[in-house]
N, C-alpha and C. Protein backbone atom coordinates (compact mmCIF):
# COMPACT_ATOMS: atom_id res chain seq x y z
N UNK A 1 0.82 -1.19 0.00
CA UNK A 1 0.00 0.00 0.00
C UNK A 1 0.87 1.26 0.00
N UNK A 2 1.91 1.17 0.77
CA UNK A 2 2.91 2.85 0.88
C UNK A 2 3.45 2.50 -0.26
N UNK A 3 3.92 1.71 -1.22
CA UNK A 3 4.66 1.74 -2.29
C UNK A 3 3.85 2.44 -3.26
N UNK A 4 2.84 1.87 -3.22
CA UNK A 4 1.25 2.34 -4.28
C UNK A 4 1.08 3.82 -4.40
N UNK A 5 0.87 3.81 -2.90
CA UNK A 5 0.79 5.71 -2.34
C UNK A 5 1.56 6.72 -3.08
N UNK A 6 2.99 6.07 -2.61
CA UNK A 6 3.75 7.18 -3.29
C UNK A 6 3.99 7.07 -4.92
N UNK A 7 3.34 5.70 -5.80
CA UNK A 7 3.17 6.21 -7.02
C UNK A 7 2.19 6.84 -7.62
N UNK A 8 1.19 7.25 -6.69
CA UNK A 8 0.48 7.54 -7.29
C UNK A 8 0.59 8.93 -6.77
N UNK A 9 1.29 9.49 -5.66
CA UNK A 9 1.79 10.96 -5.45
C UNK A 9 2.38 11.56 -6.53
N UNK A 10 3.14 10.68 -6.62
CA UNK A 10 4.41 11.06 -8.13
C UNK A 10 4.19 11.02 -9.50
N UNK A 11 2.61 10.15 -9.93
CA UNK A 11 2.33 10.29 -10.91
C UNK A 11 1.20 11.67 -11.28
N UNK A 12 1.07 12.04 -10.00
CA UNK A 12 -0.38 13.65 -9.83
C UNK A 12 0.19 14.43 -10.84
N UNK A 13 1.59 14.85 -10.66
CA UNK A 13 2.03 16.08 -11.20
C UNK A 13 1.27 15.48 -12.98
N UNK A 14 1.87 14.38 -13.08
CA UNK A 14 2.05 14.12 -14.32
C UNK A 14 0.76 14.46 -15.41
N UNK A 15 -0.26 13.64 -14.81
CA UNK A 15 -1.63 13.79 -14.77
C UNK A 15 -1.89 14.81 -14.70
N UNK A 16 -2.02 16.09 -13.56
CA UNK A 16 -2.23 17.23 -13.66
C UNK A 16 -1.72 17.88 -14.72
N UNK A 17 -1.20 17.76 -15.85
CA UNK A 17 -1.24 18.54 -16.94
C UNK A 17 -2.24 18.45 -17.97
N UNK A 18 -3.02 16.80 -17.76
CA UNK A 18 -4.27 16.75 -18.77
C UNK A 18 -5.23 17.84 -18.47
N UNK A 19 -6.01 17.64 -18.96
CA UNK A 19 -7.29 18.57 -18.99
C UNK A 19 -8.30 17.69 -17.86
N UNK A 20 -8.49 18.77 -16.86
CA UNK A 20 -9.28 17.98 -15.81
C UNK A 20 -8.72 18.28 -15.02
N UNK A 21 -9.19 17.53 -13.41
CA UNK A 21 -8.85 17.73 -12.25
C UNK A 21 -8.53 16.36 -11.61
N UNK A 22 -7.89 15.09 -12.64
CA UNK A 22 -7.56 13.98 -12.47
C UNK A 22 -6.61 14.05 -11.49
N UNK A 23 -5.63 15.10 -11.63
CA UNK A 23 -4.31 14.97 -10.72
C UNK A 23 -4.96 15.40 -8.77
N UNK A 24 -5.33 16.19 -8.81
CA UNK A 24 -5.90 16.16 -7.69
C UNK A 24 -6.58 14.86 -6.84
N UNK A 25 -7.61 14.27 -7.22
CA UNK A 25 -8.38 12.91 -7.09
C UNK A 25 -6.85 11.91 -6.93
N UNK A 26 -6.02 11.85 -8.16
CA UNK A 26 -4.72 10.68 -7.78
C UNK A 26 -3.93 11.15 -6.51
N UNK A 27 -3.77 12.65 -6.26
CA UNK A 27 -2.94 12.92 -4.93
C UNK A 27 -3.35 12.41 -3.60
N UNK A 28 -4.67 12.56 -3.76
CA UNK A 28 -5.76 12.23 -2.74
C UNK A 28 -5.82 10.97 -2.13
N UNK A 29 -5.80 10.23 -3.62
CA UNK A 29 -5.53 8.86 -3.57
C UNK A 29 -4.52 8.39 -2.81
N UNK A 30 -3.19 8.95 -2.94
CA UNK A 30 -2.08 8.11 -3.08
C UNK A 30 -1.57 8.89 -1.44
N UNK A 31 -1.96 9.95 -1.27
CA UNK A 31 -2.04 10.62 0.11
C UNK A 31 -2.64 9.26 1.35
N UNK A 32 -4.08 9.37 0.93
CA UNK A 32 -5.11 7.69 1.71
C UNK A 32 -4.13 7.05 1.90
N UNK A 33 -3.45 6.65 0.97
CA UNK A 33 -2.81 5.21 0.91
C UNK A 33 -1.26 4.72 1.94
N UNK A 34 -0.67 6.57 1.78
CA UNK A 34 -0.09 6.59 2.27
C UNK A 34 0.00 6.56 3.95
N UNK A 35 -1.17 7.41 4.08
CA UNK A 35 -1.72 7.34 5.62
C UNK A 35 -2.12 6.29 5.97
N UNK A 36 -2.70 5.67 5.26
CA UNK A 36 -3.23 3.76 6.13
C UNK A 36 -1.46 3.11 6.46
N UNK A 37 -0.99 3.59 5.60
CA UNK A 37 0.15 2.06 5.88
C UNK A 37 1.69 2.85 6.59
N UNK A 38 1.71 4.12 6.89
CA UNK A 38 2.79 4.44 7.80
C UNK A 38 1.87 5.29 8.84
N UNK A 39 2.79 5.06 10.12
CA UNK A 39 2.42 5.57 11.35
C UNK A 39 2.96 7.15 11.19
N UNK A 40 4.58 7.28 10.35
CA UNK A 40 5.15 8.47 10.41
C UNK A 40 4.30 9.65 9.45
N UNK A 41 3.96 9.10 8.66
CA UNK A 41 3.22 9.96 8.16
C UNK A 41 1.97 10.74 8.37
N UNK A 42 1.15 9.59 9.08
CA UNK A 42 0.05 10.20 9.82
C UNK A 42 0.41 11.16 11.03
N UNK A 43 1.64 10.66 11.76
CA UNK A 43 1.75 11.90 12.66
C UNK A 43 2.14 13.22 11.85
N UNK A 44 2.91 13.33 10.85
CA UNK A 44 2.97 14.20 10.52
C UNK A 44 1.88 14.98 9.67
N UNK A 45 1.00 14.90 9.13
CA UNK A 45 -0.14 14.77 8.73
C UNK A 45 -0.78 15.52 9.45
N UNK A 46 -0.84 14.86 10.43
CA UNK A 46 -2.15 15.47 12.14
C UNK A 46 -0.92 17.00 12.57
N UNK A 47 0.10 16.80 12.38
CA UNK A 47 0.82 18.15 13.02
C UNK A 47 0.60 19.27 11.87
N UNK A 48 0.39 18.92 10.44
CA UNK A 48 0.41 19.63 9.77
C UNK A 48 -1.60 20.49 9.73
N UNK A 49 -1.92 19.10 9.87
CA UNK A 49 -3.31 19.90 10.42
C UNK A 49 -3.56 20.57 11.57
N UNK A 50 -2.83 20.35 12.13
CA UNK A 50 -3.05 21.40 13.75
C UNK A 50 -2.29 22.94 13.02
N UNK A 51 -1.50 23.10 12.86
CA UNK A 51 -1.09 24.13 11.88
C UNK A 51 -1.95 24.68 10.93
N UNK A 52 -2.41 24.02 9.97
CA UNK A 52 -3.23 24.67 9.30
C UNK A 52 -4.58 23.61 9.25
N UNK A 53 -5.76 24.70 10.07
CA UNK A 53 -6.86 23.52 9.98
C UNK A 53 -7.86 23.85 9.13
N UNK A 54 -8.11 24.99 8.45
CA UNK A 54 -8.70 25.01 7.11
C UNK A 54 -8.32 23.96 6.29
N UNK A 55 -6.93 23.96 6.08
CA UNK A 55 -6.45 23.04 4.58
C UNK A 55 -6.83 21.53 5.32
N UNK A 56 -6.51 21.08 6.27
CA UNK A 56 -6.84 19.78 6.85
C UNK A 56 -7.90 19.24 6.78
N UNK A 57 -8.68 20.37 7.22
CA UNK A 57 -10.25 20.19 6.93
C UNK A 57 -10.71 19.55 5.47
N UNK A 58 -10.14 20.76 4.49
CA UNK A 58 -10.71 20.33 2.97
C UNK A 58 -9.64 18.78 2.56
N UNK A 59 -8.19 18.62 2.87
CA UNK A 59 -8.16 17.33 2.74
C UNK A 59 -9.04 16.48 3.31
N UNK A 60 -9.11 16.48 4.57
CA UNK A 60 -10.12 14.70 5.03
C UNK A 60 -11.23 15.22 4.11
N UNK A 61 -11.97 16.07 3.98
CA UNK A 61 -13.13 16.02 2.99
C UNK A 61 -12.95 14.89 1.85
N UNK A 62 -11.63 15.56 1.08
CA UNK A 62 -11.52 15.45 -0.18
C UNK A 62 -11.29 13.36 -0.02
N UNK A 63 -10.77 13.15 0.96
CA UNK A 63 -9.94 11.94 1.28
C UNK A 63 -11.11 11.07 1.69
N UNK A 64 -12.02 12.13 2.49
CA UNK A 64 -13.22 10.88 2.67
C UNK A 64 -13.00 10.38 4.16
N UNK A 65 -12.47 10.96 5.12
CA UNK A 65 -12.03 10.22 6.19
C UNK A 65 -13.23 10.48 7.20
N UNK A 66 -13.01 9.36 7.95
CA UNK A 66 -14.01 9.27 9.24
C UNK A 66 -13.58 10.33 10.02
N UNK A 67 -12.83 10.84 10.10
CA UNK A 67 -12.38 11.85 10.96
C UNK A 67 -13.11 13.40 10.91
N UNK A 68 -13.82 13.49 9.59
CA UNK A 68 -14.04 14.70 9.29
C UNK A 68 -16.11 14.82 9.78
N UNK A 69 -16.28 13.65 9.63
CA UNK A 69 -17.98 13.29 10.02
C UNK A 69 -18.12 13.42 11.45
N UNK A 70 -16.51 12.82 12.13
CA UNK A 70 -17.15 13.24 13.70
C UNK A 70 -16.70 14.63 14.54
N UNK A 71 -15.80 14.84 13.78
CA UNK A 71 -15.29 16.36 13.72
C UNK A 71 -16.88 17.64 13.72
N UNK A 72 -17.47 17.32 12.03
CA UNK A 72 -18.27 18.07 12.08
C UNK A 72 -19.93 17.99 12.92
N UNK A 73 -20.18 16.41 13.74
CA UNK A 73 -21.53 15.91 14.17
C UNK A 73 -20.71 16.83 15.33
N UNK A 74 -19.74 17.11 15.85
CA UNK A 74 -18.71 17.43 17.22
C UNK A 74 -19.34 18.71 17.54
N UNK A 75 -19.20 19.54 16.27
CA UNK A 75 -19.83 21.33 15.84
C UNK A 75 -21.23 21.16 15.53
N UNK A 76 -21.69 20.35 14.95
CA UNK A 76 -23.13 20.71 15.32
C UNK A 76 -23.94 20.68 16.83
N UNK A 77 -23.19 19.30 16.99
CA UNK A 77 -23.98 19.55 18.74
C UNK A 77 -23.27 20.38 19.46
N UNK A 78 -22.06 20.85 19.62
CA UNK A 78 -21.66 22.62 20.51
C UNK A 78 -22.44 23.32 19.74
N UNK A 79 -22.76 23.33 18.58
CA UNK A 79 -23.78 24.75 17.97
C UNK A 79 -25.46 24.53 19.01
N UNK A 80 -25.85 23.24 18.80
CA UNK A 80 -26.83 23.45 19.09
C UNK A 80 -27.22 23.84 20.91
């Protein structure tokens, strides 16, 4: 799976020159992939989201993670 990850990090750029927004979706991809199968990365990951938690935010969106559903059920019930 981390081998996968990072080809498909390295193939975004490539992709991102077609027409479309393919390269994005493969970063995304290969980002997931990377986070399931190293521990180092996810910590760094989570430090980079504590730093910036706008952009963190729209990754797990984009990534699809469970993290972002209980994050936001978290803000609705303090809202309510």
């Amino acid at each position: 799976m981390l081998a996968g990850g990072f080809v498909l990090i390295a193939a975004s750029p490539i992709v991102g020159l077609t027409p479309g927004p393919g390269g994005i979706f493969l970063f995304a991809g290969g980002l997931a992939l990377v986070l399931r199968g190293s521990r180092r990365a996810k910590r760094r990951y989570v430090e980079l989201k504590r730093r910036w938690p706008k952009l963190g935010r729209i990754a797990d969106k984009a990534m699809r993670r469970p993290s972002i559903r209980r994050r936001e059920a978290r803000l609705e019930a303090a809202a309510d």
